[in-house]
PDB file of N, CA and C in Angstrom:
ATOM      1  N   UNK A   1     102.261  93.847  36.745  1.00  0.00           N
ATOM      2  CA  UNK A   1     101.385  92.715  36.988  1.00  0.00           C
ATOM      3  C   UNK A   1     100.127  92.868  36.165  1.00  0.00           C
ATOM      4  N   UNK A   2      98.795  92.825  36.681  1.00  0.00           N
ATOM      5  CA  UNK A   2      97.850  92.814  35.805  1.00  0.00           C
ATOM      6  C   UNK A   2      96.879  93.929  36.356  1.00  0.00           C
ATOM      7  N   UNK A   3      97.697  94.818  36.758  1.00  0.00           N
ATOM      8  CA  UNK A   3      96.630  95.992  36.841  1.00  0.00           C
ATOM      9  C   UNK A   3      96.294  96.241  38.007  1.00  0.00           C
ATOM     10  N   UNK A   4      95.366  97.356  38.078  1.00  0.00           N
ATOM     11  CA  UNK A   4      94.082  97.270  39.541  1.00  0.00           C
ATOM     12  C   UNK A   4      94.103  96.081  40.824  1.00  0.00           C
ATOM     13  N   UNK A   5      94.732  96.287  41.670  1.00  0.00           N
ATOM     14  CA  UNK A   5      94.128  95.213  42.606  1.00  0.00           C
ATOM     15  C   UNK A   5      92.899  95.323  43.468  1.00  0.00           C
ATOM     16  N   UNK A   6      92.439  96.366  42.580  1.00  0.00           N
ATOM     17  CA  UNK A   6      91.231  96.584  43.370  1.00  0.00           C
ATOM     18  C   UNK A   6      89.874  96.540  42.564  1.00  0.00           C
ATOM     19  N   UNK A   7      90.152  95.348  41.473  1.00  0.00           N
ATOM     20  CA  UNK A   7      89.218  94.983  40.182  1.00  0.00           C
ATOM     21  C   UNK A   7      89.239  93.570  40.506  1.00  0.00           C
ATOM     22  N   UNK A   8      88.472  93.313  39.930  1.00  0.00           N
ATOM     23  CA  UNK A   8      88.494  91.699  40.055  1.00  0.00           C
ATOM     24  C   UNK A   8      89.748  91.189  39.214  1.00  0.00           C
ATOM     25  N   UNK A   9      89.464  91.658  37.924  1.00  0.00           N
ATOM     26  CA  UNK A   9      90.802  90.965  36.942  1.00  0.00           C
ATOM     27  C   UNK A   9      92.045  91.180  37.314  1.00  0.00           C
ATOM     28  N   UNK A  10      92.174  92.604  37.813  1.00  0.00           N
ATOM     29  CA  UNK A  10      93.640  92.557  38.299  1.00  0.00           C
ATOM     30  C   UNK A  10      94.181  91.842  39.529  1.00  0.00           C
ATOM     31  N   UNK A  11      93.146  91.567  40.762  1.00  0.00           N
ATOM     32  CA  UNK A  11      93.145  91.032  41.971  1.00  0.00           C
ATOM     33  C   UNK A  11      93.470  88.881  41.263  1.00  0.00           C
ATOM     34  N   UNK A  12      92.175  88.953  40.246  1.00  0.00           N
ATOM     35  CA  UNK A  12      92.548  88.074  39.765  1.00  0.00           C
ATOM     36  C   UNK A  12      94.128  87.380  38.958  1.00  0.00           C
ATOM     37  N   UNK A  13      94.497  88.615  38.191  1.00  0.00           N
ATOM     38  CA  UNK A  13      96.114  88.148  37.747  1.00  0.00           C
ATOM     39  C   UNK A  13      96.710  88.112  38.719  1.00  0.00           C
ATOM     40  N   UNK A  14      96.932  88.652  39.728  1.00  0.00           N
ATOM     41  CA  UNK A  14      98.287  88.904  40.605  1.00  0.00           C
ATOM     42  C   UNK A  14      98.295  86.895  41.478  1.00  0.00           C
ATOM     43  N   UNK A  15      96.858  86.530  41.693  1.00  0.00           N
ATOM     44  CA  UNK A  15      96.628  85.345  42.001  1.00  0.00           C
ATOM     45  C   UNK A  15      97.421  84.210  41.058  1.00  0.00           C
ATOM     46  N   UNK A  16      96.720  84.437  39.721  1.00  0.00           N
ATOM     47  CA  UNK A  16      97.212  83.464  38.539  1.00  0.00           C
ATOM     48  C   UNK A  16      98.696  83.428  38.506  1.00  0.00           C
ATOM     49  N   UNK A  17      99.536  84.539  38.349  1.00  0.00           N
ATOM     50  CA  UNK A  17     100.254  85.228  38.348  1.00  0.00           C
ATOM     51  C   UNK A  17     101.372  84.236  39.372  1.00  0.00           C
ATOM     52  N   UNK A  18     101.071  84.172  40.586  1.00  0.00           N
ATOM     53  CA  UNK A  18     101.292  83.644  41.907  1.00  0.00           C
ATOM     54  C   UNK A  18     101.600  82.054  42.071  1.00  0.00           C
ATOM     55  N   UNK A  19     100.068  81.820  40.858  1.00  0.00           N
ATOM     56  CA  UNK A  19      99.875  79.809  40.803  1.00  0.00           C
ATOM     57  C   UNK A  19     101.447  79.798  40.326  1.00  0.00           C
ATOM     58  N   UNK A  20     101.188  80.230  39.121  1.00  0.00           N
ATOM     59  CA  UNK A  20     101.862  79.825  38.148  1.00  0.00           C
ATOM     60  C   UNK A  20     104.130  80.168  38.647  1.00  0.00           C
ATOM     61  N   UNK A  21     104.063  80.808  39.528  1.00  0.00           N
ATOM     62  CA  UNK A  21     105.014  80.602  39.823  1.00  0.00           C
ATOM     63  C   UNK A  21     105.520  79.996  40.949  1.00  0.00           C
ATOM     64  N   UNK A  22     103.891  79.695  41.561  1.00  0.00           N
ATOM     65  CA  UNK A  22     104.599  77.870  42.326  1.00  0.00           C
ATOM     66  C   UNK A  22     104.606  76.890  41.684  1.00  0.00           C
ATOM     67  N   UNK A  23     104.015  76.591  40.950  1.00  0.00           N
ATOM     68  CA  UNK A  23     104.217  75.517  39.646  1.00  0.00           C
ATOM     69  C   UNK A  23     105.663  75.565  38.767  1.00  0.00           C
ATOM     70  N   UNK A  24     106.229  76.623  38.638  1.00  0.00           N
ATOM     71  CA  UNK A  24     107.398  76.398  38.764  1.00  0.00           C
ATOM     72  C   UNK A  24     109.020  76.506  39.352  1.00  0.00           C
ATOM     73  N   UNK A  25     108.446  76.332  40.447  1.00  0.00           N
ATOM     74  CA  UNK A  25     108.948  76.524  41.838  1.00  0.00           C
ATOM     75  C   UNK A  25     110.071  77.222  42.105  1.00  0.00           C
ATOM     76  N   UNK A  26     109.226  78.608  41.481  1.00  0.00           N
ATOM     77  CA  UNK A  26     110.030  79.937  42.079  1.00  0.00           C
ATOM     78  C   UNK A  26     109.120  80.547  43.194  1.00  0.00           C
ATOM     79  N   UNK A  27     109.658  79.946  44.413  1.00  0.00           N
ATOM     80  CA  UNK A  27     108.639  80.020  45.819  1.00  0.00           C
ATOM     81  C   UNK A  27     108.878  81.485  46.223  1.00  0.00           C
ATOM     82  N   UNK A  28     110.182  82.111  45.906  1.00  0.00           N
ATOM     83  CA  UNK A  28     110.370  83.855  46.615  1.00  0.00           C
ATOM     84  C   UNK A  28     109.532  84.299  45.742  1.00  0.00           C
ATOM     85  N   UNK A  29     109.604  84.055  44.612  1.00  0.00           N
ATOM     86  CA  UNK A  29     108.772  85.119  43.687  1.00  0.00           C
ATOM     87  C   UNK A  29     107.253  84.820  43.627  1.00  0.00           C
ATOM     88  N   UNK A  30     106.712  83.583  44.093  1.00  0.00           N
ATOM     89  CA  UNK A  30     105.375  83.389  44.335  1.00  0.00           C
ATOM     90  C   UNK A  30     104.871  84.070  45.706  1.00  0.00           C
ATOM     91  N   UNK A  31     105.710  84.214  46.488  1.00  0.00           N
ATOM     92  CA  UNK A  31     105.307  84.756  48.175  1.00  0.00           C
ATOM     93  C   UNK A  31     105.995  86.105  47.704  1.00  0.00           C
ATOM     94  N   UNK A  32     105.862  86.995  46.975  1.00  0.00           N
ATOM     95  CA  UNK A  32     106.239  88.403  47.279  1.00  0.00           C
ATOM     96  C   UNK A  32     105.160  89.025  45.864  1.00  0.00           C
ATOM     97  N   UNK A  33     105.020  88.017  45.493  1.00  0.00           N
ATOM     98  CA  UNK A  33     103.583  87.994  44.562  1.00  0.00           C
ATOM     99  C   UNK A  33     102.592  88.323  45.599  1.00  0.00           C
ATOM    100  N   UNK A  34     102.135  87.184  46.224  1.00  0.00           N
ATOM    101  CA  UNK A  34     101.201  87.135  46.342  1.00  0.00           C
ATOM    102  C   UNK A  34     100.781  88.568  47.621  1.00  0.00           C
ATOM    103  N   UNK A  35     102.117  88.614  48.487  1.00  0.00           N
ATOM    104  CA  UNK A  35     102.437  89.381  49.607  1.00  0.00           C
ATOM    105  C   UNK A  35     102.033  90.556  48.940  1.00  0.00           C
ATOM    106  N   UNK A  36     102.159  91.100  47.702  1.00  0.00           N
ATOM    107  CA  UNK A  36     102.044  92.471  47.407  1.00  0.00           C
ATOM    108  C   UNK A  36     100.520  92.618  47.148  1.00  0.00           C
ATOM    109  N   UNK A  37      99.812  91.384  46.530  1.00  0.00           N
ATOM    110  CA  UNK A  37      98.163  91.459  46.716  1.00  0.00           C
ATOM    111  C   UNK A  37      97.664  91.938  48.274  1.00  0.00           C
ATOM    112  N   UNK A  38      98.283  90.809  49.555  1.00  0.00           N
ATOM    113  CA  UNK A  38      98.141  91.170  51.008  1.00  0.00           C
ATOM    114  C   UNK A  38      98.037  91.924  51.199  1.00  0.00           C
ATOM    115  N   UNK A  39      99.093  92.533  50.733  1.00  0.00           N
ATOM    116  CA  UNK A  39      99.629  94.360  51.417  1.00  0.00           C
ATOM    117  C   UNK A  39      99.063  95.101  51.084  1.00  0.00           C
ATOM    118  N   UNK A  40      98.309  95.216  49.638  1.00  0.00           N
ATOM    119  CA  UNK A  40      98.180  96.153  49.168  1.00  0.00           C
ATOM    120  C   UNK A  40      97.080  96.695  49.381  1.00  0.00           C
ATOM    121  N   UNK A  41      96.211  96.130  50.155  1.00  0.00           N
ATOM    122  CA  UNK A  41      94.932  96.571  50.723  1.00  0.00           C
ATOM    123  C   UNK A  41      93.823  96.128  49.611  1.00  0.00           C
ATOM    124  N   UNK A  42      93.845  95.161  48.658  1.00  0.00           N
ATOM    125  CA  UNK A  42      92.946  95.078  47.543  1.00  0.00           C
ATOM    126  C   UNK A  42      91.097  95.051  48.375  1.00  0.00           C
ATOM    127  N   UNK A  43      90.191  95.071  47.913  1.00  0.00           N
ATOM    128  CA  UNK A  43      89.266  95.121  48.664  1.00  0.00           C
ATOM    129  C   UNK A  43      88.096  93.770  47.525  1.00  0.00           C
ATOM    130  N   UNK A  44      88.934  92.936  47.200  1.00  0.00           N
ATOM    131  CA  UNK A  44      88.477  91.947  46.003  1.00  0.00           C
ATOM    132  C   UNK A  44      88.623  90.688  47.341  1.00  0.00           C
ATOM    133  N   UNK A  45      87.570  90.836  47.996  1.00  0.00           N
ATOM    134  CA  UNK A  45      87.754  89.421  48.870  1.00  0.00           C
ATOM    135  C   UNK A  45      87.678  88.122  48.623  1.00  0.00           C
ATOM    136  N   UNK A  46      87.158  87.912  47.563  1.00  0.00           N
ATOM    137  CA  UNK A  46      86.981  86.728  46.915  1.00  0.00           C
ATOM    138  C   UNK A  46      88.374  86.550  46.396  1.00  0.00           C
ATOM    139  N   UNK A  47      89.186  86.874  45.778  1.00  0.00           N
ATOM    140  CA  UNK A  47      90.587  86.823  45.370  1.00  0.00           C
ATOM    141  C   UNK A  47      91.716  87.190  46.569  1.00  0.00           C
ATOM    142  N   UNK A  48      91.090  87.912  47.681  1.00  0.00           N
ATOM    143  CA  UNK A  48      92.289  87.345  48.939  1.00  0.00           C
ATOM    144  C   UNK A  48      91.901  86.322  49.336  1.00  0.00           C
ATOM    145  N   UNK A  49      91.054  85.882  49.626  1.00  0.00           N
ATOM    146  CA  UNK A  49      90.999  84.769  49.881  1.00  0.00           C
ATOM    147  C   UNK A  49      91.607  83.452  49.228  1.00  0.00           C
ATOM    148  N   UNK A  50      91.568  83.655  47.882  1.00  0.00           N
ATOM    149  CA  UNK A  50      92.638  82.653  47.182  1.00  0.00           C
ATOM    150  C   UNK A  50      94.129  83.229  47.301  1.00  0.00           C
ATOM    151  N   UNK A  51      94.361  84.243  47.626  1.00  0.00           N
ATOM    152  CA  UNK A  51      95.434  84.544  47.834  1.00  0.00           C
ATOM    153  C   UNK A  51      96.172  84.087  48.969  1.00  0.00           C
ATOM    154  N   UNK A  52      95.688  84.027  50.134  1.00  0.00           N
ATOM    155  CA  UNK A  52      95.749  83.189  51.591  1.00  0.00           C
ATOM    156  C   UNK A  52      95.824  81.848  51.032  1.00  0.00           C
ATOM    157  N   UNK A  53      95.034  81.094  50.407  1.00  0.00           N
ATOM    158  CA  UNK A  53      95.270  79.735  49.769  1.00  0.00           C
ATOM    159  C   UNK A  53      96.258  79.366  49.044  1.00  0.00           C
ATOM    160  N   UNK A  54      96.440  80.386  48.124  1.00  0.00           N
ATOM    161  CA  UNK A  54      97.879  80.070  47.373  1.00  0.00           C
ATOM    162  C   UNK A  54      99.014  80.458  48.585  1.00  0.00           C
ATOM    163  N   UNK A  55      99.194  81.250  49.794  1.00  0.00           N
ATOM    164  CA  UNK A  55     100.033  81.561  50.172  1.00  0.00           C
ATOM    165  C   UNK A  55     100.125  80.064  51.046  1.00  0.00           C
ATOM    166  N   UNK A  56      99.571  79.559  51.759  1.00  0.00           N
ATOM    167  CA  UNK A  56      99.019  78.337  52.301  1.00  0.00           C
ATOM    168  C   UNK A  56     100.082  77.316  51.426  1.00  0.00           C
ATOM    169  N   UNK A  57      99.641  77.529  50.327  1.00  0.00           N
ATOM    170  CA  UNK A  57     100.661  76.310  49.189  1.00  0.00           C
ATOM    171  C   UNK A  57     102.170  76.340  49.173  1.00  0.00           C
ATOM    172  N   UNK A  58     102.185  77.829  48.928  1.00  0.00           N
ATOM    173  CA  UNK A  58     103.613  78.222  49.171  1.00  0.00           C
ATOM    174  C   UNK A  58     104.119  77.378  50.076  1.00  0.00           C
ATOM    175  N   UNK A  59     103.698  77.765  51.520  1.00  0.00           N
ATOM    176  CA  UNK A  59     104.272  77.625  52.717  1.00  0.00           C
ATOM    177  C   UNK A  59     104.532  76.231  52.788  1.00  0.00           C
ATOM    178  N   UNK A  60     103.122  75.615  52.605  1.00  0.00           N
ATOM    179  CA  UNK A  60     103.187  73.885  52.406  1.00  0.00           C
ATOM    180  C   UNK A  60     104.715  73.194  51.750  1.00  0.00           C
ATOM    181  N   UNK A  61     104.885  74.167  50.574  1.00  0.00           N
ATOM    182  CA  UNK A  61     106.403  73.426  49.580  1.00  0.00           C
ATOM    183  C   UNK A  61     107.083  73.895  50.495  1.00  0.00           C
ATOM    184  N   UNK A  62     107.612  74.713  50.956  1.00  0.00           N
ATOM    185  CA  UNK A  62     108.626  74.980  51.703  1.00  0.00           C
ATOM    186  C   UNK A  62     108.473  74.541  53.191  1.00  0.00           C
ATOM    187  N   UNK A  63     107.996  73.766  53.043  1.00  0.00           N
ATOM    188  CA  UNK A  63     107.900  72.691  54.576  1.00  0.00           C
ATOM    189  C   UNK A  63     107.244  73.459  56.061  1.00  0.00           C
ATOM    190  N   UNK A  64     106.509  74.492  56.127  1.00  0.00           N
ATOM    191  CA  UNK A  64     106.095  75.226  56.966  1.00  0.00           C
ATOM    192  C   UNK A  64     104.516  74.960  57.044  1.00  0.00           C
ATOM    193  N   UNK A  65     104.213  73.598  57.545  1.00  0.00           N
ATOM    194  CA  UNK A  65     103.054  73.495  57.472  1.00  0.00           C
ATOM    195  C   UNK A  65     101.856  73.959  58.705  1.00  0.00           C
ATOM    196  N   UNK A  66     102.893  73.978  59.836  1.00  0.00           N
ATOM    197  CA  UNK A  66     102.205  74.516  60.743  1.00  0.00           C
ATOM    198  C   UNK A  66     101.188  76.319  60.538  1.00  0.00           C
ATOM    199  N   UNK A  67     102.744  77.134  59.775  1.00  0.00           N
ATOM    200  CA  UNK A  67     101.815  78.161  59.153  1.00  0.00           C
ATOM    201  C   UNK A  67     101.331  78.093  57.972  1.00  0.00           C
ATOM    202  N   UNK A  68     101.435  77.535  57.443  1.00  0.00           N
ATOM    203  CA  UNK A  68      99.811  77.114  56.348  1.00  0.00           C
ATOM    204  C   UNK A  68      98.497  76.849  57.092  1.00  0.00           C
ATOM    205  N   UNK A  69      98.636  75.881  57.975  1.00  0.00           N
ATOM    206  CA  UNK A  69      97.481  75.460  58.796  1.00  0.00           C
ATOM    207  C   UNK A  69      96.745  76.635  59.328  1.00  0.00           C
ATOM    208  N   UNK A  70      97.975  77.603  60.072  1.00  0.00           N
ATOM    209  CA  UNK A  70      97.214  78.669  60.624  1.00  0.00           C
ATOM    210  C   UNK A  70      96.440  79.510  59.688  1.00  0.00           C
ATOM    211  N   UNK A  71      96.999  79.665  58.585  1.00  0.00           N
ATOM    212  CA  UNK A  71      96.517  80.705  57.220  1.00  0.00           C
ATOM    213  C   UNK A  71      94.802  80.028  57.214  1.00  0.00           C
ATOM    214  N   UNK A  72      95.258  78.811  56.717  1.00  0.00           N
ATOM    215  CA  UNK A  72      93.856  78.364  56.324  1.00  0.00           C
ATOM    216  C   UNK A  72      92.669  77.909  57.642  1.00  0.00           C
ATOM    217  N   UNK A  73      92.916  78.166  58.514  1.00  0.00           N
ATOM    218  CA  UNK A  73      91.985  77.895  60.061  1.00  0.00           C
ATOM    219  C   UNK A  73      91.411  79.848  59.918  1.00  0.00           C
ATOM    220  N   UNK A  74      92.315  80.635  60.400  1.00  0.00           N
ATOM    221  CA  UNK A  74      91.572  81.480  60.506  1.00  0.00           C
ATOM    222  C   UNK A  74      91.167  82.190  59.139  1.00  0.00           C
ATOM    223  N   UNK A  75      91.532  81.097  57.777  1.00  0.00           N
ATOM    224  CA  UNK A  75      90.567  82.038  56.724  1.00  0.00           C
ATOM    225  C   UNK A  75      89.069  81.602  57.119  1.00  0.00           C
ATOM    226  N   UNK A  76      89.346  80.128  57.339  1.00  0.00           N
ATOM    227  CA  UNK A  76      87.804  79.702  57.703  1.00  0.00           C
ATOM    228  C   UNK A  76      87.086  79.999  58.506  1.00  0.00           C
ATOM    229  N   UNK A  77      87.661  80.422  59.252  1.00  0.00           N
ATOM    230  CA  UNK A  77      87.164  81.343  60.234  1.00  0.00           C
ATOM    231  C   UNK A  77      86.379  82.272  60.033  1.00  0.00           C
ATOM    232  N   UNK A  78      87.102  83.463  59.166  1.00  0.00           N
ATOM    233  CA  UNK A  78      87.012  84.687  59.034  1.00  0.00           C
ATOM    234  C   UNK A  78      86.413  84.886  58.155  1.00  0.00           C
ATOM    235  N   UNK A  79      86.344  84.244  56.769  1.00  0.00           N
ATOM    236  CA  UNK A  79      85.879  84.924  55.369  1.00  0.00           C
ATOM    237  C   UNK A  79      84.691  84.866  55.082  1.00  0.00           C
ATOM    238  N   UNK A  80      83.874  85.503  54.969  1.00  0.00           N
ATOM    239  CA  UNK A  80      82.904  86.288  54.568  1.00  0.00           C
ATOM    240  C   UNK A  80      81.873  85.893  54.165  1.00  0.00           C
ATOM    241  N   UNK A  81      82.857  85.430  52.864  1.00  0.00           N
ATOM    242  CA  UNK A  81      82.128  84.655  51.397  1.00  0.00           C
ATOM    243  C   UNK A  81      81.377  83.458  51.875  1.00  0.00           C
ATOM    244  N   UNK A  82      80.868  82.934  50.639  1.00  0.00           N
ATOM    245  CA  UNK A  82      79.870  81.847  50.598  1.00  0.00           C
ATOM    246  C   UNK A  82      80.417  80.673  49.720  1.00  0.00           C
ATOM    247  N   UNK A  83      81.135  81.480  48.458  1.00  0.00           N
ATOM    248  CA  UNK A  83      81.321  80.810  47.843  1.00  0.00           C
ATOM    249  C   UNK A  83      81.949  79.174  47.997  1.00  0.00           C
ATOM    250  N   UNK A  84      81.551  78.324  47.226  1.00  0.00           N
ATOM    251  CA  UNK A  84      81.782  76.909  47.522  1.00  0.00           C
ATOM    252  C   UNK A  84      83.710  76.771  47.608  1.00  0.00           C
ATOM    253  N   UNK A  85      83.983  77.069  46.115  1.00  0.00           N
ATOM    254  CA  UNK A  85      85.102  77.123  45.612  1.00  0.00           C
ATOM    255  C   UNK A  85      86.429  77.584  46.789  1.00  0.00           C
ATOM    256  N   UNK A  86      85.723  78.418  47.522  1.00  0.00           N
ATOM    257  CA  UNK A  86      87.164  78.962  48.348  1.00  0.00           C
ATOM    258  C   UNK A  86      86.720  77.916  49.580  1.00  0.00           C
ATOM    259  N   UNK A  87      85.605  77.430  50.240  1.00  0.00           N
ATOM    260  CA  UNK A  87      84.950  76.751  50.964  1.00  0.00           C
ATOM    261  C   UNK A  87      86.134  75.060  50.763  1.00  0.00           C
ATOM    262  N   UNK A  88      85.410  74.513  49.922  1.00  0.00           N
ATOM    263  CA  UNK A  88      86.075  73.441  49.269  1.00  0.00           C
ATOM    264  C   UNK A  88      88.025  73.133  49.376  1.00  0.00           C
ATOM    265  N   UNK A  89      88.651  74.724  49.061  1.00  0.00           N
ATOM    266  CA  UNK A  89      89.961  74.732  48.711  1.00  0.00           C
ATOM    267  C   UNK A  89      90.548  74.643  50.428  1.00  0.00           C
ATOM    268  N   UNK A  90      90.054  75.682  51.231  1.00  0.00           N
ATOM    269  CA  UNK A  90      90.051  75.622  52.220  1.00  0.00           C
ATOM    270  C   UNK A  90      90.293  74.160  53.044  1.00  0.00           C
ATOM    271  N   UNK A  91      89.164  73.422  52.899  1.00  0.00           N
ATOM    272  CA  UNK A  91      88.492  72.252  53.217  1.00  0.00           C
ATOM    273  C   UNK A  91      89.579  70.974  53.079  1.00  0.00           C
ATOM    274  N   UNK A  92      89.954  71.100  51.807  1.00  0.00           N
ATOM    275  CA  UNK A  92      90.789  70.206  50.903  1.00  0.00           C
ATOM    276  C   UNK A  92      92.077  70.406  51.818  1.00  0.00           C
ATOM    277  N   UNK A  93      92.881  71.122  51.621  1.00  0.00           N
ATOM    278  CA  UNK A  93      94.184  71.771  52.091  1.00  0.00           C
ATOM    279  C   UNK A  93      94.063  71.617  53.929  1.00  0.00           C
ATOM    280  N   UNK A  94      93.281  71.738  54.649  1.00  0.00           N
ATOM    281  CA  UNK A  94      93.538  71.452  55.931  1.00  0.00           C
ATOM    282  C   UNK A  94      93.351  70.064  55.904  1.00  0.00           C
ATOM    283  N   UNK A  95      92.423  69.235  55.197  1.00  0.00           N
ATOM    284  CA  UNK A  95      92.632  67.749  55.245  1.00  0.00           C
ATOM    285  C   UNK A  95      93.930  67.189  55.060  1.00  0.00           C
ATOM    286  N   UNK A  96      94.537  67.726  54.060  1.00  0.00           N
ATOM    287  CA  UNK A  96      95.882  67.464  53.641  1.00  0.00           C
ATOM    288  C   UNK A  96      97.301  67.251  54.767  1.00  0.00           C
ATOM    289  N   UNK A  97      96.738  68.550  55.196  1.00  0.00           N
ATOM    290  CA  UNK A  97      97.739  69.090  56.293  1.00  0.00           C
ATOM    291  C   UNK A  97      97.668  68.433  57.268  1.00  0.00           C
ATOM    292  N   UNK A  98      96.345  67.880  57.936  1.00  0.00           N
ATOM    293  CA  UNK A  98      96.110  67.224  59.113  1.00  0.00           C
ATOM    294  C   UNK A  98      96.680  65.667  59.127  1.00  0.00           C
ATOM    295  N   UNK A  99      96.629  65.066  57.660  1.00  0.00           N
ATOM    296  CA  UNK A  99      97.150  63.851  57.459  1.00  0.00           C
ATOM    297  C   UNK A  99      98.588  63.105  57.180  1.00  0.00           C
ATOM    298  N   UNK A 100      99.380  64.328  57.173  1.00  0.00           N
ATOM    299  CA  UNK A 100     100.991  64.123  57.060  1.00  0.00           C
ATOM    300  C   UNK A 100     101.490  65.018  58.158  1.00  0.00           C
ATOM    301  N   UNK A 101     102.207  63.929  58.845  1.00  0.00           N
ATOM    302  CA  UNK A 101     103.191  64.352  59.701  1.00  0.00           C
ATOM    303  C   UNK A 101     102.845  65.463  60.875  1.00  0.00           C
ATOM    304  N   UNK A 102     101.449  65.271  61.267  1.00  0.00           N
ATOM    305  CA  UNK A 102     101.260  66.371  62.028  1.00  0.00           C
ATOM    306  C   UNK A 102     101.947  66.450  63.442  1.00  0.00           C
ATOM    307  N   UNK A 103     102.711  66.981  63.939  1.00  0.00           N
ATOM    308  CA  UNK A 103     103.319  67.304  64.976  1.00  0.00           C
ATOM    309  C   UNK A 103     102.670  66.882  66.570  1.00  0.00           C
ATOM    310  N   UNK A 104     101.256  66.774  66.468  1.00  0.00           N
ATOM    311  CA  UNK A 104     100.644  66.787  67.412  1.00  0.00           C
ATOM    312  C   UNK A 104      99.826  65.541  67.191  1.00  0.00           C
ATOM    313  N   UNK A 105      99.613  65.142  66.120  1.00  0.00           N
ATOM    314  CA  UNK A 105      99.085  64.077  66.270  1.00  0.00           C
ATOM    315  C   UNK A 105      99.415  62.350  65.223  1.00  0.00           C
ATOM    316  N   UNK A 106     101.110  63.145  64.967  1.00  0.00           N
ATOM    317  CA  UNK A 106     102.004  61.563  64.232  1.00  0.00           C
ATOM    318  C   UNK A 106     101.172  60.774  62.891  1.00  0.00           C
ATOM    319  N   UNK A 107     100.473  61.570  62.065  1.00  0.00           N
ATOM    320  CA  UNK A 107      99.602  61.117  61.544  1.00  0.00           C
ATOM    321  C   UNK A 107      98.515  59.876  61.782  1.00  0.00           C
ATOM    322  N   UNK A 108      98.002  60.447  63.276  1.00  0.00           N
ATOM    323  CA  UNK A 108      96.738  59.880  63.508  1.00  0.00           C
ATOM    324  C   UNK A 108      95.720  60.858  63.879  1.00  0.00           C
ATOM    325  N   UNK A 109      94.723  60.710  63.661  1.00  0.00           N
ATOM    326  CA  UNK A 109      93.540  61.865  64.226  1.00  0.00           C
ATOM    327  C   UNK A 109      93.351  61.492  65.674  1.00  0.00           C
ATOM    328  N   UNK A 110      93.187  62.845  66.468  1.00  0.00           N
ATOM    329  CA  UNK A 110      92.871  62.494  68.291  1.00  0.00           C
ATOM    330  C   UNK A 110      92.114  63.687  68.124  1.00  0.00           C
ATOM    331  N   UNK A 111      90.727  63.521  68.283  1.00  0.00           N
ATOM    332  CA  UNK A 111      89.468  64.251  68.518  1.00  0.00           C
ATOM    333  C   UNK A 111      90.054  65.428  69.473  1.00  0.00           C
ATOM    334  N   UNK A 112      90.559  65.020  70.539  1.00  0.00           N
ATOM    335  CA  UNK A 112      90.646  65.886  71.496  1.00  0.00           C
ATOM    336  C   UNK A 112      92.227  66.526  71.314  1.00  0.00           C
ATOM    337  N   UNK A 113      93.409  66.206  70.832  1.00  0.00           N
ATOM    338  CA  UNK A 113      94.547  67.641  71.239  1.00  0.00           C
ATOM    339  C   UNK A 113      94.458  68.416  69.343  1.00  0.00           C
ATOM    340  N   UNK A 114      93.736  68.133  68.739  1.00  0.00           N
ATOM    341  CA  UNK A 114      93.802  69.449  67.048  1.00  0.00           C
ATOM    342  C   UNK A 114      93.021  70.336  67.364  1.00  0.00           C
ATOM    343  N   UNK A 115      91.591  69.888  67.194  1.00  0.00           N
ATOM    344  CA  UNK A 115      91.084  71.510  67.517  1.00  0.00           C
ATOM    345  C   UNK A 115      91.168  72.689  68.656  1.00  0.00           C
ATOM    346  N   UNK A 116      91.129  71.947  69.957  1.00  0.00           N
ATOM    347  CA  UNK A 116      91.802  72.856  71.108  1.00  0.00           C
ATOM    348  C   UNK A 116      92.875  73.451  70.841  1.00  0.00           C
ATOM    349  N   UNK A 117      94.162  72.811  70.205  1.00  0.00           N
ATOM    350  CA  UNK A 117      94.923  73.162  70.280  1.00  0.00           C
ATOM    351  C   UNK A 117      95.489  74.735  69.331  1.00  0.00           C
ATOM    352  N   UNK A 118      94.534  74.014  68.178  1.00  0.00           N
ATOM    353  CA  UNK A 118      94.218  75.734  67.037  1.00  0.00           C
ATOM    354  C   UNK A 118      93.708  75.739  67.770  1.00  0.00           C
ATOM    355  N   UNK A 119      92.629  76.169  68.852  1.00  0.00           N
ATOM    356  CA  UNK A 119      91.161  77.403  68.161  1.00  0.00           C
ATOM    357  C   UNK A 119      91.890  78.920  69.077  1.00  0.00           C
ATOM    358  N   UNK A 120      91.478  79.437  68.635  1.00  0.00           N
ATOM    359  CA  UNK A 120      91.722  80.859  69.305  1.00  0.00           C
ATOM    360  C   UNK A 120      90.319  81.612  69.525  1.00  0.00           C
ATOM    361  N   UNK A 121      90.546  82.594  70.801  1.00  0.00           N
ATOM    362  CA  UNK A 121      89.527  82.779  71.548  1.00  0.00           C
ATOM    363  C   UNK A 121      90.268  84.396  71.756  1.00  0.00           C
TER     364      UNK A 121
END
């Protein structure tokens, strides 16, 4: 792959690395991509965090949107950072998710059964 996952550039290829093979929708080899960044303990949080996002995408093509949703709720949750960029991607991608076919709410918004229904405590 591209080295170090515990550099930015290499944390960074294994990401690129990842896009680029959901773009051409080799989805095992994008989720065992990206899974080996997960695993590997990288300490480049700014690049797990896109890594959770790209894994998010994955999941999305392969019709598992419920765990995408979860990926991207408790990144927002959890991450750290400030940065806009993972903020934004985050942001973008649960809008997405919330507006097709949501299970719980037939693609309509109901204030009251989405967020209760994520939040965890």
């Amino acid at each position: 792959m591209g080295g170090d996952i515990n550099t930015a550039v290499g944390a960074q290829s294994v990401v690129e690395l990842a896009r680029l093979q959901l773009q051409q929708g080799k989805l095992d080899a994008a989720t065992s991509t990206i899974n080996g960044l997960i695993d590997g303990g990288t300490n480049q949080s700014y690049w797990l965090a896109h890594a959770y996002i790209t894994l998010a995408d994955i999941l999305t093509r392969q019709g598992k949107k419920g765990e995408a949703r979860e990926y991207l709720e408790s990144l927002k949750e959890n991450y750290p950072g400030t940065e806009a960029d993972v903020k934004n991607a985050i942001a973008s991608r649960l809008s997405q998710l919330g507006s097709k076919n949501s299970p719980s709410t037939s693609g309509k918004k109901d204030k009251n059964s989405g967020n209760a229904k994520n939040s965890k405590k």
